[in-house]
PDB file of N, CA and C in Angstrom:
ATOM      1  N   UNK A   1       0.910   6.533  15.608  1.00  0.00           N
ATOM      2  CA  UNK A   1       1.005   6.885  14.216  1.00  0.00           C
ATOM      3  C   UNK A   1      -0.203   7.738  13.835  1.00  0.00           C
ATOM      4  N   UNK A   2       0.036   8.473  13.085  1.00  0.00           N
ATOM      5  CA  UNK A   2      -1.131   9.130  12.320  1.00  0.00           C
ATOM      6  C   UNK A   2      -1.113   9.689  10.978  1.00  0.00           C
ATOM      7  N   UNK A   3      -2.307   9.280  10.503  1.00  0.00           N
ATOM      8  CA  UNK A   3      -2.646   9.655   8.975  1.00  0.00           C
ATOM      9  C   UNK A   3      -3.649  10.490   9.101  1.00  0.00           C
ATOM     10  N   UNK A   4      -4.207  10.713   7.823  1.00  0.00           N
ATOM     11  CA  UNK A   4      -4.852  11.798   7.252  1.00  0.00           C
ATOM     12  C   UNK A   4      -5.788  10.973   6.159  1.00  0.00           C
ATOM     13  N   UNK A   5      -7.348  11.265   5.740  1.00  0.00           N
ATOM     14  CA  UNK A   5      -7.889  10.617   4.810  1.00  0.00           C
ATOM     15  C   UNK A   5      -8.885  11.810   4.658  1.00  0.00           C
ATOM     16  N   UNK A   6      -9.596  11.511   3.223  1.00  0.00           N
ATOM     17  CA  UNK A   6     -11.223  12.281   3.091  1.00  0.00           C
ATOM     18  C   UNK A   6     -12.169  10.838   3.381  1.00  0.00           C
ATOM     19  N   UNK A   7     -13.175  11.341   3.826  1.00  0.00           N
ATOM     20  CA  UNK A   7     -14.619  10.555   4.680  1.00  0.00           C
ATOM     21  C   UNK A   7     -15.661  11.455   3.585  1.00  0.00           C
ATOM     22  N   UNK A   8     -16.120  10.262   2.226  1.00  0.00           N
ATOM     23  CA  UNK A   8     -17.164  10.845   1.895  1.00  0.00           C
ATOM     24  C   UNK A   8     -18.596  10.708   2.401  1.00  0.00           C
ATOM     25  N   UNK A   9     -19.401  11.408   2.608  1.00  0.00           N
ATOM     26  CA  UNK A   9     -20.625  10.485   3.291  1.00  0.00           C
ATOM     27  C   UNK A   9     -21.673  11.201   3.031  1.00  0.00           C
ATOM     28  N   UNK A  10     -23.027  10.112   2.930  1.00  0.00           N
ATOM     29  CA  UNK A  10     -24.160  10.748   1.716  1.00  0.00           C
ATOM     30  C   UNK A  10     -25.145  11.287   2.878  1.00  0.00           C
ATOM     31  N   UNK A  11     -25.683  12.382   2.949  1.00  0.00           N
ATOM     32  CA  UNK A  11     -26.308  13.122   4.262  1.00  0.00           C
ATOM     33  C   UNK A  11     -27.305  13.914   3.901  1.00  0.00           C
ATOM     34  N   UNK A  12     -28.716  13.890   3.705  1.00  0.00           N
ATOM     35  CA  UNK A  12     -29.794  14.446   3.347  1.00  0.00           C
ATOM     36  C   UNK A  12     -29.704  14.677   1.545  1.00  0.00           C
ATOM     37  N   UNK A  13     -29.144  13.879   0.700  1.00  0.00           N
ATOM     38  CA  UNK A  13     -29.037  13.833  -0.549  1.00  0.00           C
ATOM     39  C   UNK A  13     -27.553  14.544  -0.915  1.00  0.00           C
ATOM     40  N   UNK A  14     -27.254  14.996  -0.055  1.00  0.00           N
ATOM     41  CA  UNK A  14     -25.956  15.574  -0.474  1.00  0.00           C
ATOM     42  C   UNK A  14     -24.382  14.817  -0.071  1.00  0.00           C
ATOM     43  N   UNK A  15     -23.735  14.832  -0.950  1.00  0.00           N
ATOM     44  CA  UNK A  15     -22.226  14.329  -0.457  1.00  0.00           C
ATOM     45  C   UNK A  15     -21.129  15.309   0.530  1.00  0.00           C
ATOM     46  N   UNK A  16     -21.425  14.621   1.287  1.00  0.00           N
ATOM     47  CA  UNK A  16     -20.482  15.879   2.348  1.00  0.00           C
ATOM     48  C   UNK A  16     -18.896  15.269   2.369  1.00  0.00           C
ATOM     49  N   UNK A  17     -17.878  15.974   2.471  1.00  0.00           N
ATOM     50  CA  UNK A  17     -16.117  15.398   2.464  1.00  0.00           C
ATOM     51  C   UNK A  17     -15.586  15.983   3.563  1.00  0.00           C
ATOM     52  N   UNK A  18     -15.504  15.087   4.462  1.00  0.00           N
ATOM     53  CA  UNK A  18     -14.649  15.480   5.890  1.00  0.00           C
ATOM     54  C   UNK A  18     -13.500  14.618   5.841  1.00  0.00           C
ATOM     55  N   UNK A  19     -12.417  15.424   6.380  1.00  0.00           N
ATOM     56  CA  UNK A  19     -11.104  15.145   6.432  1.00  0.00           C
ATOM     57  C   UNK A  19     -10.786  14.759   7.951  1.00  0.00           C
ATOM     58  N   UNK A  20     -10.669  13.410   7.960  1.00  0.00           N
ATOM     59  CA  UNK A  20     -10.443  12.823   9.203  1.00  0.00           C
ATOM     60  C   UNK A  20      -8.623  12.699   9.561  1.00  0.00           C
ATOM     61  N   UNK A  21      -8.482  12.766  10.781  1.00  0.00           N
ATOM     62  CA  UNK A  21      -7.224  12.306  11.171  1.00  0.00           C
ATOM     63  C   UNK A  21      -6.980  10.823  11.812  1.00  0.00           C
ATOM     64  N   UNK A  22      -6.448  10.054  11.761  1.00  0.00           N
ATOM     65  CA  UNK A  22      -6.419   8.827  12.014  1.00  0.00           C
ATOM     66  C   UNK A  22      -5.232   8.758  13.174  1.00  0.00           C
ATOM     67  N   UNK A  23      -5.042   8.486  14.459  1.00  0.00           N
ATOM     68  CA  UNK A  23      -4.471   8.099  15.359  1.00  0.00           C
ATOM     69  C   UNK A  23      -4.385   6.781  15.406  1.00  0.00           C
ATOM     70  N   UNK A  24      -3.400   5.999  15.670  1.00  0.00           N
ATOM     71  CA  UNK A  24      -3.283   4.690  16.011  1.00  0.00           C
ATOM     72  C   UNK A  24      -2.420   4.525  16.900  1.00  0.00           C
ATOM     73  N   UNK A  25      -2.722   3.368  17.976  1.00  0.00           N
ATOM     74  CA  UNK A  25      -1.908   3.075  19.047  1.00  0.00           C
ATOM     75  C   UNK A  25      -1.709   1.896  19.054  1.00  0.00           C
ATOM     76  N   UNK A  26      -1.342   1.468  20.062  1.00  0.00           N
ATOM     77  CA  UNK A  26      -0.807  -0.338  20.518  1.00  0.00           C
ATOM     78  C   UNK A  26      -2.148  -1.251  19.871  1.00  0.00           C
ATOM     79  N   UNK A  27      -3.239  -0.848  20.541  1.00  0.00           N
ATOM     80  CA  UNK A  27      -4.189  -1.980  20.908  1.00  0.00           C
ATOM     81  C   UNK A  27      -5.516  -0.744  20.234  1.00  0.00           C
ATOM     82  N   UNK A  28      -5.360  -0.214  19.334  1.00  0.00           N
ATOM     83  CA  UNK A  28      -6.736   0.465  18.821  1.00  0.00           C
ATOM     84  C   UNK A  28      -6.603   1.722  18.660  1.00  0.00           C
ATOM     85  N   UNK A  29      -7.222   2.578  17.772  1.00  0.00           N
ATOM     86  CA  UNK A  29      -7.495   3.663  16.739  1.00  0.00           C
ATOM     87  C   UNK A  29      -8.553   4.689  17.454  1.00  0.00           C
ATOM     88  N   UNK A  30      -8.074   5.918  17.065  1.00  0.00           N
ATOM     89  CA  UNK A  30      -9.246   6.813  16.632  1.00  0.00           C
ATOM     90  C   UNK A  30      -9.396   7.661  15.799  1.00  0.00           C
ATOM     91  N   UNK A  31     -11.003   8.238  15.558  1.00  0.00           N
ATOM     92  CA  UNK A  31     -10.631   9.148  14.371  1.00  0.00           C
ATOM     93  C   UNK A  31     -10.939  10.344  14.789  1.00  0.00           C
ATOM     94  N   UNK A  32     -10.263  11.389  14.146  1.00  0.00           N
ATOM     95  CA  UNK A  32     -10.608  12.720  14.761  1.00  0.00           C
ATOM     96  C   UNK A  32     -11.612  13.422  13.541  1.00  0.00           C
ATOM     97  N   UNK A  33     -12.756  13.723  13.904  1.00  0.00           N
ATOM     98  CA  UNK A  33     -13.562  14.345  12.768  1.00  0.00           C
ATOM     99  C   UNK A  33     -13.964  15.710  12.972  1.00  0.00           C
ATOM    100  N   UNK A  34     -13.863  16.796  11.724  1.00  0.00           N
ATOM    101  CA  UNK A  34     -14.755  18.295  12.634  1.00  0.00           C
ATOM    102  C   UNK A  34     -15.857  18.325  11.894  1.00  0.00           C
ATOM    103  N   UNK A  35     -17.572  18.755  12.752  1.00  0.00           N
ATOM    104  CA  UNK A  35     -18.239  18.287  12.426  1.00  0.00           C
ATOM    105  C   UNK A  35     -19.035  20.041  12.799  1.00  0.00           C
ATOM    106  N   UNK A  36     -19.426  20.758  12.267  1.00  0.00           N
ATOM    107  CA  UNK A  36     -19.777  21.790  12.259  1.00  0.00           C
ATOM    108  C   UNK A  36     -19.034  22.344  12.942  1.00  0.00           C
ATOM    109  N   UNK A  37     -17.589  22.620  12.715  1.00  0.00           N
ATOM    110  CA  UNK A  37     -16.114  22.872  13.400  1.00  0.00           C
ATOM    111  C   UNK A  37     -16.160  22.742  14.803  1.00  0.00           C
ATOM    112  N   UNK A  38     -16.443  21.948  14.906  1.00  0.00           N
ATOM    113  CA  UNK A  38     -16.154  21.177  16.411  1.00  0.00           C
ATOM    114  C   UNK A  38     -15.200  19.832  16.265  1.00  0.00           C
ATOM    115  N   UNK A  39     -14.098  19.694  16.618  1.00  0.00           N
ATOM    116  CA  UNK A  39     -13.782  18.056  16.906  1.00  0.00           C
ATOM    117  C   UNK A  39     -14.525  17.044  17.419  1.00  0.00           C
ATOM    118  N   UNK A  40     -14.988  15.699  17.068  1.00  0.00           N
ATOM    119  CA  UNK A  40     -14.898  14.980  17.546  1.00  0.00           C
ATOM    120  C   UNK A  40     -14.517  13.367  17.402  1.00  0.00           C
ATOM    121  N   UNK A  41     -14.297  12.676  18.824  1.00  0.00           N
ATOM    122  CA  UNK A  41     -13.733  11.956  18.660  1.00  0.00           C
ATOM    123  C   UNK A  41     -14.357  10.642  18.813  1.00  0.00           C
ATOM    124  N   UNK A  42     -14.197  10.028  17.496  1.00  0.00           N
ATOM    125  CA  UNK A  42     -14.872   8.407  16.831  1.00  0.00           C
ATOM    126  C   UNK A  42     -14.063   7.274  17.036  1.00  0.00           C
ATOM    127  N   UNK A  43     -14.367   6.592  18.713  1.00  0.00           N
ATOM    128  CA  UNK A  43     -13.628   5.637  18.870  1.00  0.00           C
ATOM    129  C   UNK A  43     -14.698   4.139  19.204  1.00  0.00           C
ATOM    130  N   UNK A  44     -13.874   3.175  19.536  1.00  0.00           N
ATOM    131  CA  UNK A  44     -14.449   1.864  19.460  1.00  0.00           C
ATOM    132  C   UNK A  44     -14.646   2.181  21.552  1.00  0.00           C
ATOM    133  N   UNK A  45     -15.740   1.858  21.604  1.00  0.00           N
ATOM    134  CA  UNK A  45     -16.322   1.481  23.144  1.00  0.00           C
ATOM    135  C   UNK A  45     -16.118   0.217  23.427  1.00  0.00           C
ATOM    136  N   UNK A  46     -16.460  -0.404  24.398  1.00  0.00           N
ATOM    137  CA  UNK A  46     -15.781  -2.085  25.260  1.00  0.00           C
ATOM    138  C   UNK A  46     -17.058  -3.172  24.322  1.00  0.00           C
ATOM    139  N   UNK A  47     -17.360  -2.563  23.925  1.00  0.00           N
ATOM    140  CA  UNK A  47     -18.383  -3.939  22.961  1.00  0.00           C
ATOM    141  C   UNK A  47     -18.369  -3.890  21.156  1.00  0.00           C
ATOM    142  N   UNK A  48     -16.838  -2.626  21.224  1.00  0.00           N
ATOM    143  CA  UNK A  48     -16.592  -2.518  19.588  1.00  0.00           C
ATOM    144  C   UNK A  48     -17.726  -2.247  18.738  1.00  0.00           C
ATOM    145  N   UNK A  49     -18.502  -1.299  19.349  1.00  0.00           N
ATOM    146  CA  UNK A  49     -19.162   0.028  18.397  1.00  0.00           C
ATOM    147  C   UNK A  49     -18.580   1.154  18.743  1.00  0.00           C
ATOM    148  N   UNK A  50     -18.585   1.661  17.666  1.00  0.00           N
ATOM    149  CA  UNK A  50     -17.873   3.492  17.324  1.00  0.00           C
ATOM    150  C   UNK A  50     -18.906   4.103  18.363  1.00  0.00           C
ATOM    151  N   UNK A  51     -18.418   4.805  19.649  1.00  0.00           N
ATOM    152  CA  UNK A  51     -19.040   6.212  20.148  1.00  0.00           C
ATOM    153  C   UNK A  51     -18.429   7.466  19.541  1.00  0.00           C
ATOM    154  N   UNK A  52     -18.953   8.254  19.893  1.00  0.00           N
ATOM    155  CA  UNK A  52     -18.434   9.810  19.691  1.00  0.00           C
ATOM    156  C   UNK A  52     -17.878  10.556  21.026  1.00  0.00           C
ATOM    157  N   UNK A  53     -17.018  10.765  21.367  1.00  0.00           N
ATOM    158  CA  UNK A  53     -16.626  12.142  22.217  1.00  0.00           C
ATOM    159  C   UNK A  53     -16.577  13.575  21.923  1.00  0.00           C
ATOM    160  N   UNK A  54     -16.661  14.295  22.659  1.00  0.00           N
ATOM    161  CA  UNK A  54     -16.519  15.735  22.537  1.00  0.00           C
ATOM    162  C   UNK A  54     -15.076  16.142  23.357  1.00  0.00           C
ATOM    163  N   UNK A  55     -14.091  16.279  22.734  1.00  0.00           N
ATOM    164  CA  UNK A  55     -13.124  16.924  24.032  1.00  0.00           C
ATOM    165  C   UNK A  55     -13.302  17.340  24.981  1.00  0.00           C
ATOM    166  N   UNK A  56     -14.000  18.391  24.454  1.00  0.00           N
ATOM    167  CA  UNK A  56     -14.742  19.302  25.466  1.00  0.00           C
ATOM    168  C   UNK A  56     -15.847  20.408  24.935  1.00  0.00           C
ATOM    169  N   UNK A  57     -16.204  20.817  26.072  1.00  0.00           N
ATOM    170  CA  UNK A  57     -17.630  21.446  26.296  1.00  0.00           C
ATOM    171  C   UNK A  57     -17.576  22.981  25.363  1.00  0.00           C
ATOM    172  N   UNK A  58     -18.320  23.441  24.623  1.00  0.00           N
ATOM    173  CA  UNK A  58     -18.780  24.342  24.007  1.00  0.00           C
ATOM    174  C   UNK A  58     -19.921  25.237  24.051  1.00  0.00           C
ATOM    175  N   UNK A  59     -20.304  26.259  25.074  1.00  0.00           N
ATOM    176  CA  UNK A  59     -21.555  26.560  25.141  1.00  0.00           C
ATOM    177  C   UNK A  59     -22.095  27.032  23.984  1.00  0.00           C
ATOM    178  N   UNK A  60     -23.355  26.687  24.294  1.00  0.00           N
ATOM    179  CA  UNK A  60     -24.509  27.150  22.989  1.00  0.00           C
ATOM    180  C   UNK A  60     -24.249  25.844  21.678  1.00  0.00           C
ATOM    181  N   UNK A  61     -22.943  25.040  22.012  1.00  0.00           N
ATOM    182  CA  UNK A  61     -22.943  24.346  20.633  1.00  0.00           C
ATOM    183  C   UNK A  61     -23.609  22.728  20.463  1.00  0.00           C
ATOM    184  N   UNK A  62     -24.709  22.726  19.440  1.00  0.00           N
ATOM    185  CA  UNK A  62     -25.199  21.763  19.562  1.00  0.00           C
ATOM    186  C   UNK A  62     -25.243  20.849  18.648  1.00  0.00           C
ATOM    187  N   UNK A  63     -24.996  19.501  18.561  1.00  0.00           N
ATOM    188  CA  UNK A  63     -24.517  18.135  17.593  1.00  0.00           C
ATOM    189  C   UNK A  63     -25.521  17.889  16.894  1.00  0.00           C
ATOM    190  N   UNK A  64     -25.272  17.535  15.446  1.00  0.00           N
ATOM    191  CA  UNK A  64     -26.286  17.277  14.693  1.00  0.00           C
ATOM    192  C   UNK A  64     -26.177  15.863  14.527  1.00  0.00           C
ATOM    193  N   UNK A  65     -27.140  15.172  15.433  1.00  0.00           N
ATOM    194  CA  UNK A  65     -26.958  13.956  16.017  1.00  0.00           C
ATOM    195  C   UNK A  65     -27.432  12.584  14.673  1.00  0.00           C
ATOM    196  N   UNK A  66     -28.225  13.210  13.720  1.00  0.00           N
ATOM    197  CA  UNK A  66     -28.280  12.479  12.487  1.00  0.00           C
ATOM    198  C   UNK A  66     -27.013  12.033  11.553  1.00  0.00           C
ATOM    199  N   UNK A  67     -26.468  13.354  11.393  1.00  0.00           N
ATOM    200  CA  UNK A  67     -25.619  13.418  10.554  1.00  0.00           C
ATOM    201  C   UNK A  67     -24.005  12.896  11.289  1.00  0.00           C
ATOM    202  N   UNK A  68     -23.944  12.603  12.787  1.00  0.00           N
ATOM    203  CA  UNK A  68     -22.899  12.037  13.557  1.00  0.00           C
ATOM    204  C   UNK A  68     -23.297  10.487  13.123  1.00  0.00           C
ATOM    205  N   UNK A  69     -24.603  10.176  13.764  1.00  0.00           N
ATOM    206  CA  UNK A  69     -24.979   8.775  13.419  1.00  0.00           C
ATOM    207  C   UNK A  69     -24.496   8.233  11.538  1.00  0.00           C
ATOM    208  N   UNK A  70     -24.389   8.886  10.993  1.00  0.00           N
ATOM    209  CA  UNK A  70     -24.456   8.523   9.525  1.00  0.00           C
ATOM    210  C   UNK A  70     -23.030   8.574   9.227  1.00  0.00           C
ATOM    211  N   UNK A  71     -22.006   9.299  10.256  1.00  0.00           N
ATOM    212  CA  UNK A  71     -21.077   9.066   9.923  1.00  0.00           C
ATOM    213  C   UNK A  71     -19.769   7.685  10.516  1.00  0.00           C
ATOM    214  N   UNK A  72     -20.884   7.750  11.363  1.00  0.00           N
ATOM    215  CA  UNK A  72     -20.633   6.360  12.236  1.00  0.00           C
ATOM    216  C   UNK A  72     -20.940   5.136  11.178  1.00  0.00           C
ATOM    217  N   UNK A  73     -22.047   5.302  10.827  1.00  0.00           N
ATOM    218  CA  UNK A  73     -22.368   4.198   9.707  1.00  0.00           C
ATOM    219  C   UNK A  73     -21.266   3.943   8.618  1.00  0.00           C
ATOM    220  N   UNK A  74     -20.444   5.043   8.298  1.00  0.00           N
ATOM    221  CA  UNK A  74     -19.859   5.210   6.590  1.00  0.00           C
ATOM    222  C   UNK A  74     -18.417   4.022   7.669  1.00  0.00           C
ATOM    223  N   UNK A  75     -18.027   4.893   9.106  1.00  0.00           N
ATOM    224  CA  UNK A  75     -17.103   4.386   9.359  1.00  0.00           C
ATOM    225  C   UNK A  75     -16.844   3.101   9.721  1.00  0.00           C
ATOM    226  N   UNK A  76     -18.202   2.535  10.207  1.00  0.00           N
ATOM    227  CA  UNK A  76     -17.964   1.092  10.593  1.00  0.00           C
ATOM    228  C   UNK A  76     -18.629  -0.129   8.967  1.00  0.00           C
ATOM    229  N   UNK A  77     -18.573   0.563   7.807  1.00  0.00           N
ATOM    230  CA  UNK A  77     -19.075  -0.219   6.570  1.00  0.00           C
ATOM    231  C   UNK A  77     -17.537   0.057   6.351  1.00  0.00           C
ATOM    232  N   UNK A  78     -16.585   0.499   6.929  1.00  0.00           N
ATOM    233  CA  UNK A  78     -14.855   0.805   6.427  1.00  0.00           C
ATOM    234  C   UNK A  78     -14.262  -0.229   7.002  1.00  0.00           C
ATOM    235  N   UNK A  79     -15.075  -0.825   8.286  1.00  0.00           N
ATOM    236  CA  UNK A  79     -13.775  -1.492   9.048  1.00  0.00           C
ATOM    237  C   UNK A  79     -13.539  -2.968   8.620  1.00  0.00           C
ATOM    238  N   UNK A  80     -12.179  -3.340   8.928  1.00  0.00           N
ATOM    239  CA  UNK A  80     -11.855  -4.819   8.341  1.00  0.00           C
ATOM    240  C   UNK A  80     -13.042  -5.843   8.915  1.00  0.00           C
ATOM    241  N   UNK A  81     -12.890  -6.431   8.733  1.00  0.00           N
ATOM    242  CA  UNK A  81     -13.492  -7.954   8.749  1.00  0.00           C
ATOM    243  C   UNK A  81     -12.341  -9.026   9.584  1.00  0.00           C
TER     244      UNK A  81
END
């Protein structure tokens, strides 16, 4: 299944709005985020914290590893209980 949502998230004083895609399967989720138009992908690892993937490789392109971390934060203050 998949949905569609906005991800507001507060990032050096400013409100940034990324439009995530939501995949769901049998046994667990991911989210697809573009993050200085790059995809990437925000899934649960074997101890159920959110990593990040890159599909794939982009030369010269480099992650703004603060602003990934912070969005990791917004996403796991989302998840059920």
């Amino acid at each position: 299944m998949e949905d569609y949502f906005d991800l507001p998230v507060q990032y050096n004083n400013e409100e940034l709005l990324f439009r995530v895609r939501l995949i769901t399967y049998t046994y667990g989720y991911k989210f697809y985020i573009c993050v200085d138009k790059q995809e990437l992908i925000f899934e649960n690892d074997d101890e159920g914290d959110i990593r990040v993937v890159a599909p794939c490789h982009i030369p010269g392109f480099s992650i703004n590893r603060s602003l990934v971390e912070t969005i990791i934060k917004v996403l796991e203050s989302h998840r059920p209980e």
